[in-house]
C-alpha atoms as a PDB file:
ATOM      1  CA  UNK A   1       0.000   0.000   0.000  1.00  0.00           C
ATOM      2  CA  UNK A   2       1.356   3.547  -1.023  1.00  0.00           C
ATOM      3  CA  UNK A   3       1.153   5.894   1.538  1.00  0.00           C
ATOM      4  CA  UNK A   4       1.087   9.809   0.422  1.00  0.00           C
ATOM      5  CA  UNK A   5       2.462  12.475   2.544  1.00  0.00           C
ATOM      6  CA  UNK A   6       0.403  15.479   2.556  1.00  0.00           C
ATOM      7  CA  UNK A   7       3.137  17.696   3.185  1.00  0.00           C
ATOM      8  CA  UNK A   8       5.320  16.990   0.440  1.00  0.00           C
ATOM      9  CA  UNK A   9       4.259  19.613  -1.778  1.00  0.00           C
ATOM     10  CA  UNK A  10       5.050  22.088   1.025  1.00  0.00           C
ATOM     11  CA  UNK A  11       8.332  20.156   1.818  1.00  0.00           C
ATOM     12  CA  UNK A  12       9.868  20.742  -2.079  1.00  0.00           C
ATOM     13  CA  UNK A  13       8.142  24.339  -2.801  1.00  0.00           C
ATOM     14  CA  UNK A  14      10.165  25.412   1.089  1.00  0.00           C
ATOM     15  CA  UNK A  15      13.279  23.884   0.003  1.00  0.00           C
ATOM     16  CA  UNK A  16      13.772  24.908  -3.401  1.00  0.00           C
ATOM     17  CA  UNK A  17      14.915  28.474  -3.343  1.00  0.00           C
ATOM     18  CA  UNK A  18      14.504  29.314  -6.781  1.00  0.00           C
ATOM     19  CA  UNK A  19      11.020  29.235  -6.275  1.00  0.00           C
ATOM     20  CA  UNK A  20      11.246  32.047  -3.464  1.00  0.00           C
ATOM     21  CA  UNK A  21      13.508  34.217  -5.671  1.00  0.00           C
ATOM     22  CA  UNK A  22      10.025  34.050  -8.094  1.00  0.00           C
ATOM     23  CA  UNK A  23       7.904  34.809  -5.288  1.00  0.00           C
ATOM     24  CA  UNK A  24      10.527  37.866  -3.732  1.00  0.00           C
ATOM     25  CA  UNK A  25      10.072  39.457  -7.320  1.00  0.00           C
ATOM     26  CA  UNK A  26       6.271  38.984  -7.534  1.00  0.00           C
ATOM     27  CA  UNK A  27       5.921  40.258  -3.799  1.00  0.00           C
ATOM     28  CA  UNK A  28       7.606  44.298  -5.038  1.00  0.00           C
ATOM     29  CA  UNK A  29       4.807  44.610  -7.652  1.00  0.00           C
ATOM     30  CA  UNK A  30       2.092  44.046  -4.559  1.00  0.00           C
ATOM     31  CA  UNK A  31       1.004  47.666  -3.213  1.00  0.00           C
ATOM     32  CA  UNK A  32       2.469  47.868  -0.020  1.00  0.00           C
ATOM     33  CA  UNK A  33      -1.007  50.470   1.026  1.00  0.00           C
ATOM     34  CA  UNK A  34      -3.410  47.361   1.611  1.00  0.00           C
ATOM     35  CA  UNK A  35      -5.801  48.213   3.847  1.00  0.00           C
ATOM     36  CA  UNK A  36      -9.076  45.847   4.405  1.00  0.00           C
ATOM     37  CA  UNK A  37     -11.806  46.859   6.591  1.00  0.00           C
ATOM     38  CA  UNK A  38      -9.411  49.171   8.408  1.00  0.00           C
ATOM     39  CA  UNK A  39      -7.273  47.009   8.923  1.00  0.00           C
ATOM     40  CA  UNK A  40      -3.334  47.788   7.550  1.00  0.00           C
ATOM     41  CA  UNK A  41      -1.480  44.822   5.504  1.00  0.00           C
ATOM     42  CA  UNK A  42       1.020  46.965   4.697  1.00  0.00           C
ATOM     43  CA  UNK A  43       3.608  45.168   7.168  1.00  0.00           C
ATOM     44  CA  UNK A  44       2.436  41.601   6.165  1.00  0.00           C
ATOM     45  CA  UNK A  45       3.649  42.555   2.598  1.00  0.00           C
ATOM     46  CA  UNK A  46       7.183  44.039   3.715  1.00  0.00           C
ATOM     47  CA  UNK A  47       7.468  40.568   6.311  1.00  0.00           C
ATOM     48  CA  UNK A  48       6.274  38.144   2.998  1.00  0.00           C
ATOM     49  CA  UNK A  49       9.052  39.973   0.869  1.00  0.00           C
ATOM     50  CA  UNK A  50      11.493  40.003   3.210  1.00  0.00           C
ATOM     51  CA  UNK A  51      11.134  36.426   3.970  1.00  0.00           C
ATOM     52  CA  UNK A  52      11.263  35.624   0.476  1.00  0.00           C
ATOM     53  CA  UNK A  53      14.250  37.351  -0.298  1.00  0.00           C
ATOM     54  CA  UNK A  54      15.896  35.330   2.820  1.00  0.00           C
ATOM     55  CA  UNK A  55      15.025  32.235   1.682  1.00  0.00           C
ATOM     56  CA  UNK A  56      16.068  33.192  -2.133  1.00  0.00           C
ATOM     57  CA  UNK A  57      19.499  34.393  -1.016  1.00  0.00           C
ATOM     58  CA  UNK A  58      20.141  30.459  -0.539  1.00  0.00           C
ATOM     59  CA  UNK A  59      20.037  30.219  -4.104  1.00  0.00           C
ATOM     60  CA  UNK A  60      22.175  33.372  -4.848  1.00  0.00           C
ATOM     61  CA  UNK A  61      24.844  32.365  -2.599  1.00  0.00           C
ATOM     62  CA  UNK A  62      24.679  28.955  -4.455  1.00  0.00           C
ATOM     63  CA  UNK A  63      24.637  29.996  -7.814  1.00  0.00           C
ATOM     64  CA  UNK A  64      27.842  32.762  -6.971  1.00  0.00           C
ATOM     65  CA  UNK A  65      30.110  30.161  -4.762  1.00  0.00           C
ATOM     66  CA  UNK A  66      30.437  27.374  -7.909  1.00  0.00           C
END
């Protein structure tokens, strides 16, 4: 019996930091003056772009150090 991991998707898309470097680019073309409800997403933006561009650095420091 095959058993599937539910996760796994999750598990490649975190570890593969090109993928991040795609999302830190998409994330500067998202207004940073979202406001719902008044409520302010602006620092939810700057955190999400900031994470990506730590995870895409991976990738970076990779593709520089060969």
């Amino acid at each position: 019996m095959k058993v599937l991991d539910q996760m796994s998707g999750l598990k490649i898309a975190a570890g593969d930091p090109i993928l991040h470097l795609g999302l830190f680019i998409a994330t500067l073309y998202i207004p940073k003056k979202l406001v719902c409800e008044e409520v302010d997403y602006g620092n939810t933006v700057v955190l999400l772009c900031v994470s990506h561009a730590v995870n895409a650095s991976r990738f970076i420091i990779k593709f520089f150090s060969e």
